[in-house]
N, C-alpha and C. Protein backbone atom coordinates (compact mmCIF):
# COMPACT_ATOMS: atom_id res chain seq x y z
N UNK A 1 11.16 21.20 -8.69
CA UNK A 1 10.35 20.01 -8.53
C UNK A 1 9.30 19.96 -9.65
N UNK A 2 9.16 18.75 -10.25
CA UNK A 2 8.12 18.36 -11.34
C UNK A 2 6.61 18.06 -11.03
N UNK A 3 5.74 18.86 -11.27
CA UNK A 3 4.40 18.67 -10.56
C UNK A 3 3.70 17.52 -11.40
N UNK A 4 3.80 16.38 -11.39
CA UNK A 4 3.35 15.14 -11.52
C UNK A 4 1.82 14.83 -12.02
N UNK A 5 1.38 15.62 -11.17
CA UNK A 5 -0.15 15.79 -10.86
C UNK A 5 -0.91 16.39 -12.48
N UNK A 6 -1.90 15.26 -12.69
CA UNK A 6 -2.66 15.60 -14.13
C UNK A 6 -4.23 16.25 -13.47
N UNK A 7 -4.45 15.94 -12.25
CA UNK A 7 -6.21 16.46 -12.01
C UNK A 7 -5.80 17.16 -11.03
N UNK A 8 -7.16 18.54 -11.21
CA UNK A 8 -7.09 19.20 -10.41
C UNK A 8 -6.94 18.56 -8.92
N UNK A 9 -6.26 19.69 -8.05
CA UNK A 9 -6.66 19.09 -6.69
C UNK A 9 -7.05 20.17 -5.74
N UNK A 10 -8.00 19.73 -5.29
CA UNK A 10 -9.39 20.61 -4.17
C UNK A 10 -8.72 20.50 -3.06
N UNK A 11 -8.55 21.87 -2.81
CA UNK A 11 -8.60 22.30 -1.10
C UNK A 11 -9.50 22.60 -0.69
N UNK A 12 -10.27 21.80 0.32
CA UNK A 12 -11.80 22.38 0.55
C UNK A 12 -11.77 23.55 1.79
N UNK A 13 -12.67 24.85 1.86
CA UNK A 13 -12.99 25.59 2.28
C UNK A 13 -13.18 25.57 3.74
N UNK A 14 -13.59 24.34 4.00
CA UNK A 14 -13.80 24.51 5.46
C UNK A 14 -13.33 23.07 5.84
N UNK A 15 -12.75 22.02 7.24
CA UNK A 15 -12.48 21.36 7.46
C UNK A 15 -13.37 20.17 7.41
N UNK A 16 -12.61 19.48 6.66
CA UNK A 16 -13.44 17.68 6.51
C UNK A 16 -12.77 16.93 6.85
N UNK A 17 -13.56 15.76 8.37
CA UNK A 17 -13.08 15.05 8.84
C UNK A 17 -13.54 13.73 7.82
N UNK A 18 -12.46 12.85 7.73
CA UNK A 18 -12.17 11.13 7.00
C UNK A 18 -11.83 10.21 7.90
N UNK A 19 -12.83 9.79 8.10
CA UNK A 19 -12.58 8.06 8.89
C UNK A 19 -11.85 7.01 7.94
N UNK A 20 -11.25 6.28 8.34
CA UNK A 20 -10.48 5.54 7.78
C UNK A 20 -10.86 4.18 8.32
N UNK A 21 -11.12 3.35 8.07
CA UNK A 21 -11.40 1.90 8.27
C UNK A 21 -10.80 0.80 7.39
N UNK A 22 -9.89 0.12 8.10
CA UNK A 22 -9.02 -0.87 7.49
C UNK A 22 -9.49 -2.08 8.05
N UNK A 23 -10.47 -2.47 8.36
CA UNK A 23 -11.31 -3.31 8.91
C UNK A 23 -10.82 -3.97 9.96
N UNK A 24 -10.26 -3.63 10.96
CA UNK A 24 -9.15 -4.14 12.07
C UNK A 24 -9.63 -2.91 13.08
N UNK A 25 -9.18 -1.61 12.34
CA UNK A 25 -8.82 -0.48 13.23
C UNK A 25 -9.48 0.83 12.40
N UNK A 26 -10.21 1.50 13.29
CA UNK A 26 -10.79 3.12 12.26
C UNK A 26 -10.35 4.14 13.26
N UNK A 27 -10.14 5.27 12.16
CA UNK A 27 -9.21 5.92 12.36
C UNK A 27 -9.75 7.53 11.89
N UNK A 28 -9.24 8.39 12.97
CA UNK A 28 -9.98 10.05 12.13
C UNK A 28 -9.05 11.10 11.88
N UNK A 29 -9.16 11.21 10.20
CA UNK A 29 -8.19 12.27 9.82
C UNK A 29 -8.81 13.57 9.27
N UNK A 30 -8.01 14.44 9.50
CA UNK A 30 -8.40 15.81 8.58
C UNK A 30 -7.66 15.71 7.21
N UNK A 31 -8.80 16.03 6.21
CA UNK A 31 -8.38 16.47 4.84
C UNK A 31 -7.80 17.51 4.27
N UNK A 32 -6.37 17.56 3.10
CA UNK A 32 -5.79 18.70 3.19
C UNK A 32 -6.10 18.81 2.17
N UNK A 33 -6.25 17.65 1.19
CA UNK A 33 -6.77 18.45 -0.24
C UNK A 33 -7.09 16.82 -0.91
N UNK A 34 -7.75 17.00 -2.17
CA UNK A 34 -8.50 15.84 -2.98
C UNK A 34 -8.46 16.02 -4.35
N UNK A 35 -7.94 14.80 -4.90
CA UNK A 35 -8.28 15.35 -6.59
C UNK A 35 -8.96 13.86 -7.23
N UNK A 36 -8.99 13.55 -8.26
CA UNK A 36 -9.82 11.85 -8.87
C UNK A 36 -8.84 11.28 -8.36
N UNK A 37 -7.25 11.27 -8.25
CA UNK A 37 -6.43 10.61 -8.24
C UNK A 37 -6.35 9.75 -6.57
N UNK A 38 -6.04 10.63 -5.78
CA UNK A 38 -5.97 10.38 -4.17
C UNK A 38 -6.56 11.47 -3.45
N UNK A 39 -5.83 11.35 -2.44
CA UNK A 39 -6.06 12.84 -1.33
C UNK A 39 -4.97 12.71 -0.53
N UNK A 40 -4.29 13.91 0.43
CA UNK A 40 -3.59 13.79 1.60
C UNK A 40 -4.00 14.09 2.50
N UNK A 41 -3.81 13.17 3.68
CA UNK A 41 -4.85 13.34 5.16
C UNK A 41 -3.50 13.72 5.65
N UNK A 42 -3.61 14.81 6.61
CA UNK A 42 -2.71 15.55 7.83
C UNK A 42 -2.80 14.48 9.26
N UNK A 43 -1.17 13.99 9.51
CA UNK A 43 -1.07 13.40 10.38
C UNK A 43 -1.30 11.96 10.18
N UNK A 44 -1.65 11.46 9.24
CA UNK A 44 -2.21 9.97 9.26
C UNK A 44 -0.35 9.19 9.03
N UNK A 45 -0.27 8.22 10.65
CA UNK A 45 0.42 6.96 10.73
C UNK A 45 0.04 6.04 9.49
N UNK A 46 0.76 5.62 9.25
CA UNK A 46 0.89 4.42 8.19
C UNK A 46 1.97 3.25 8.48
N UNK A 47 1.64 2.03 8.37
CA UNK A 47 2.26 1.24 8.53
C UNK A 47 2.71 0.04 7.63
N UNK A 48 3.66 -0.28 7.30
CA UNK A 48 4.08 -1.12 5.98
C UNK A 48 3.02 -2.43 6.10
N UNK A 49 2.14 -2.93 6.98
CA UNK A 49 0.87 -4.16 6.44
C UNK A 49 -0.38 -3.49 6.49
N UNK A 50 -0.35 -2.17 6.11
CA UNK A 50 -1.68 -1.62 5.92
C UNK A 50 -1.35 -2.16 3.63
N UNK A 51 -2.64 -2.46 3.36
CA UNK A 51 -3.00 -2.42 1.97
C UNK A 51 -3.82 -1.71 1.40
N UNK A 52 -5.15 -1.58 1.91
CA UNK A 52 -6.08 -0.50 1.22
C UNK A 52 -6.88 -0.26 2.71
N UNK A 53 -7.86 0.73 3.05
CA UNK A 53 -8.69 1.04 3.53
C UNK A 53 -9.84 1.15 3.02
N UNK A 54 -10.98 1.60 3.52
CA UNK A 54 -12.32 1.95 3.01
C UNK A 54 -12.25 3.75 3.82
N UNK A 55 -12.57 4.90 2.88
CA UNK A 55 -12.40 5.82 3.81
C UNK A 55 -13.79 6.43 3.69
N UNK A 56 -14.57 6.93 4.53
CA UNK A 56 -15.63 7.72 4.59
C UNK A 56 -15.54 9.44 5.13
N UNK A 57 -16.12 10.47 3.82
CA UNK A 57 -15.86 11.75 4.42
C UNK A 57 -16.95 12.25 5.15
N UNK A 58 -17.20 12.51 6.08
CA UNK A 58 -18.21 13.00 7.45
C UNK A 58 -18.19 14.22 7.32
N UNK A 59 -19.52 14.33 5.81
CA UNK A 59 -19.59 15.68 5.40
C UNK A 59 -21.68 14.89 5.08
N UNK A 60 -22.47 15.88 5.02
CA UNK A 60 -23.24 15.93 4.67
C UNK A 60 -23.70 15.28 3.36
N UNK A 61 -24.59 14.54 2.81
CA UNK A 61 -24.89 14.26 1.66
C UNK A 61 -23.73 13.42 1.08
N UNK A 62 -23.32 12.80 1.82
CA UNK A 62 -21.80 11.81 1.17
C UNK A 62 -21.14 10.87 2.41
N UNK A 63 -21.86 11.01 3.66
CA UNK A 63 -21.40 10.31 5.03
C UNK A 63 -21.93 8.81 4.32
N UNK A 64 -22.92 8.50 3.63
CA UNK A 64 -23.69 7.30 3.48
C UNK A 64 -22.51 6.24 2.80
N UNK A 65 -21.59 7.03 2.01
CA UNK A 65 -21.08 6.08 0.85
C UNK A 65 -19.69 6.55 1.38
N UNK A 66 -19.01 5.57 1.06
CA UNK A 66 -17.21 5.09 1.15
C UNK A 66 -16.92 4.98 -0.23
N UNK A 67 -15.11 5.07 -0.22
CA UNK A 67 -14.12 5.01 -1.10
C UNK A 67 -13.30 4.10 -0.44
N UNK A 68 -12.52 3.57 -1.62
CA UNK A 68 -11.07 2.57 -1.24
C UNK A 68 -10.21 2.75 -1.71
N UNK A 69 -9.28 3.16 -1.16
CA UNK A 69 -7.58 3.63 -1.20
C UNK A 69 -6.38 2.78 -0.64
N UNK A 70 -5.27 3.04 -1.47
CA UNK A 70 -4.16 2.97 -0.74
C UNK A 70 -3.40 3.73 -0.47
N UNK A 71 -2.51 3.28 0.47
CA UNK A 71 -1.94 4.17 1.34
C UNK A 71 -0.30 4.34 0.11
N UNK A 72 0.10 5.75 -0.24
CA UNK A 72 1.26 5.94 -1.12
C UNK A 72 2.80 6.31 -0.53
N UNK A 73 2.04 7.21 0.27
CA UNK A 73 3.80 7.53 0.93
C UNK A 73 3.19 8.55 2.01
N UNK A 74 4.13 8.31 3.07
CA UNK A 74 3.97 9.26 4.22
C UNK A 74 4.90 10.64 4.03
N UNK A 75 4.44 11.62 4.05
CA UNK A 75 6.02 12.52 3.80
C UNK A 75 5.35 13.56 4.58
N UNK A 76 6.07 14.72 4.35
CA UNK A 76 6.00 15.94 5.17
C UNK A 76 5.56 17.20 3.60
N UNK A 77 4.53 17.94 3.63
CA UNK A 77 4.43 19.03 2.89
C UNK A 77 5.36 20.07 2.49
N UNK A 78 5.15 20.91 1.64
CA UNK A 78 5.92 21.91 1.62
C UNK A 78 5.36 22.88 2.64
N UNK A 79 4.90 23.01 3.50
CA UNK A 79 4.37 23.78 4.76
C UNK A 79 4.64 23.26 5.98
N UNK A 80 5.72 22.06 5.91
CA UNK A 80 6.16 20.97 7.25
C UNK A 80 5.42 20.79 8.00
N UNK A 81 4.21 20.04 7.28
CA UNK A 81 2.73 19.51 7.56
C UNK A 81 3.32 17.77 7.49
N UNK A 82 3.05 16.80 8.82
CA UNK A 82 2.79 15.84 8.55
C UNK A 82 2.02 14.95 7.95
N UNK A 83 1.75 13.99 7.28
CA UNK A 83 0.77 13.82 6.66
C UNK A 83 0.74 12.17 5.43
N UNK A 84 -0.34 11.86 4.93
CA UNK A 84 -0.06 10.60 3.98
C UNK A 84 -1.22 10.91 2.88
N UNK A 85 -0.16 10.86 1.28
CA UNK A 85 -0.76 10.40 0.80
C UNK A 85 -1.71 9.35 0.90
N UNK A 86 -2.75 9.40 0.30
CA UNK A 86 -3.52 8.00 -0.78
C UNK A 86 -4.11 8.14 -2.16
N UNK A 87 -3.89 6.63 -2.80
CA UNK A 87 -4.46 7.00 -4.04
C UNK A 87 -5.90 5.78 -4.33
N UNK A 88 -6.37 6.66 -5.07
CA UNK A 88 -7.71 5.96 -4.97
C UNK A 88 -7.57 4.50 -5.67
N UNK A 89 -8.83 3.60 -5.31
CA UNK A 89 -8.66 2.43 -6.04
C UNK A 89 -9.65 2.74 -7.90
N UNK A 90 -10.27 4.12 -7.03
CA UNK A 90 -11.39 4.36 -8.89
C UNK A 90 -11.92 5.47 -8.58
N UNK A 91 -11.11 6.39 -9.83
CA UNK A 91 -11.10 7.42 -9.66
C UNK A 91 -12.41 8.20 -9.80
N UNK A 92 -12.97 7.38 -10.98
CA UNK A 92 -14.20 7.43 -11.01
C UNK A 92 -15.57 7.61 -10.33
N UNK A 93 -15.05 6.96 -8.82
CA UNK A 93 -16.10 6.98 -7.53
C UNK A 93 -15.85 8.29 -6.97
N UNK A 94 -14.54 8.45 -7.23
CA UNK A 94 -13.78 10.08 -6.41
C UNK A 94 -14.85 10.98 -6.97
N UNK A 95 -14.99 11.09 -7.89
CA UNK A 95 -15.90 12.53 -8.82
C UNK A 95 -16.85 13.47 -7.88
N UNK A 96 -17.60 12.00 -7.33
CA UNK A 96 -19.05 12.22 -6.25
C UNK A 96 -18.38 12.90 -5.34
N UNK A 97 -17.54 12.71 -4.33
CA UNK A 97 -16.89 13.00 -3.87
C UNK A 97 -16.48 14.75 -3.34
N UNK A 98 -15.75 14.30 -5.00
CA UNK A 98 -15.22 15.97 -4.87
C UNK A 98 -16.25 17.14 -5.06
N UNK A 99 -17.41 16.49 -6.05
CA UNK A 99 -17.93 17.36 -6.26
C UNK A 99 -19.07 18.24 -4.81
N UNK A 100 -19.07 17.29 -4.41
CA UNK A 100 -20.04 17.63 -2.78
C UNK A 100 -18.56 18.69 -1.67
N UNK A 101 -17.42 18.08 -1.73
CA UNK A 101 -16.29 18.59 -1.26
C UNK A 101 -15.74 20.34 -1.94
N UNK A 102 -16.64 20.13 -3.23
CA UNK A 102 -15.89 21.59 -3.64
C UNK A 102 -17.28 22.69 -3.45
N UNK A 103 -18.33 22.10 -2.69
CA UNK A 103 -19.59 23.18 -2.74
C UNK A 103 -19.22 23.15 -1.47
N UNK A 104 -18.71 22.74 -0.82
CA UNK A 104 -18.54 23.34 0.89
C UNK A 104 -18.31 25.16 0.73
C-alpha cells in the first residue's frame, strides 16, 4: 500500500472527544489521529447528504473555536477499527489545532 499522506499525522496521547455539528444534528466522536490535512474519528456514521460539518475538539484551550470538514470515506483501519475519514476545509486553521493536540 502507497502512503499518500504528505503531513505528519498526530496520535494524541490521551483521548479527545470531537463534536460534530452539521447544523441539523451534533454528534460525539473519539479522535484517532490528526494531521493539517483531515483527521479520523472512530465509529463516526456517515451518510451520502452529509457535506461539511463544523467540528469542535473538547480539549482545553481550543473548546472556544471550530473547524470545517468534509466527510472522505468511511472505511475500517488497519487495526479493524471502524471509523471516517475527514478532510479539512483549511488546513491552515488545523495548525492551532494540532498544536494544542500534540502537548496533551
Amino acid at each position: 500500500m502507497i502512503n499518500r499522506r504528505t503531513a505528519e499525522r498526530i496520535i494524541p496521547s490521551q483521548s479527545v472527544l470531537v463534536k460534530e455539528d452539521t447544523g441539523e444534528i451534533i454528534n460525539y466522536y473519539h479522535l484517532k489521529d490528526i494531521s493539517v490535512g483531515g483527521m479520523y474519528l472512530l465509529k463516526k456514521i456517515s451518510s451520502k447528504t452529509e457535506t461539511n460539518s463544523t467540528y469542535t475538539f473538547l480539549v482545553p484551550g481550543i473548546m472556544d473555536n471550530s473547524i470545517v470538514g468534509d466527510v472522505y470515506e468511511t472505511r475500517l483501519d488497519g487495526n479493524g477499527n471502524y471509523g471516517t475519514a475527514v478532510r479539512f476545509s483549511n488546513e491552515k486553521e488545523a495548525e492551532t489545532f494540532i498544536s494544542v493536540i500534540k502537548k496533551l
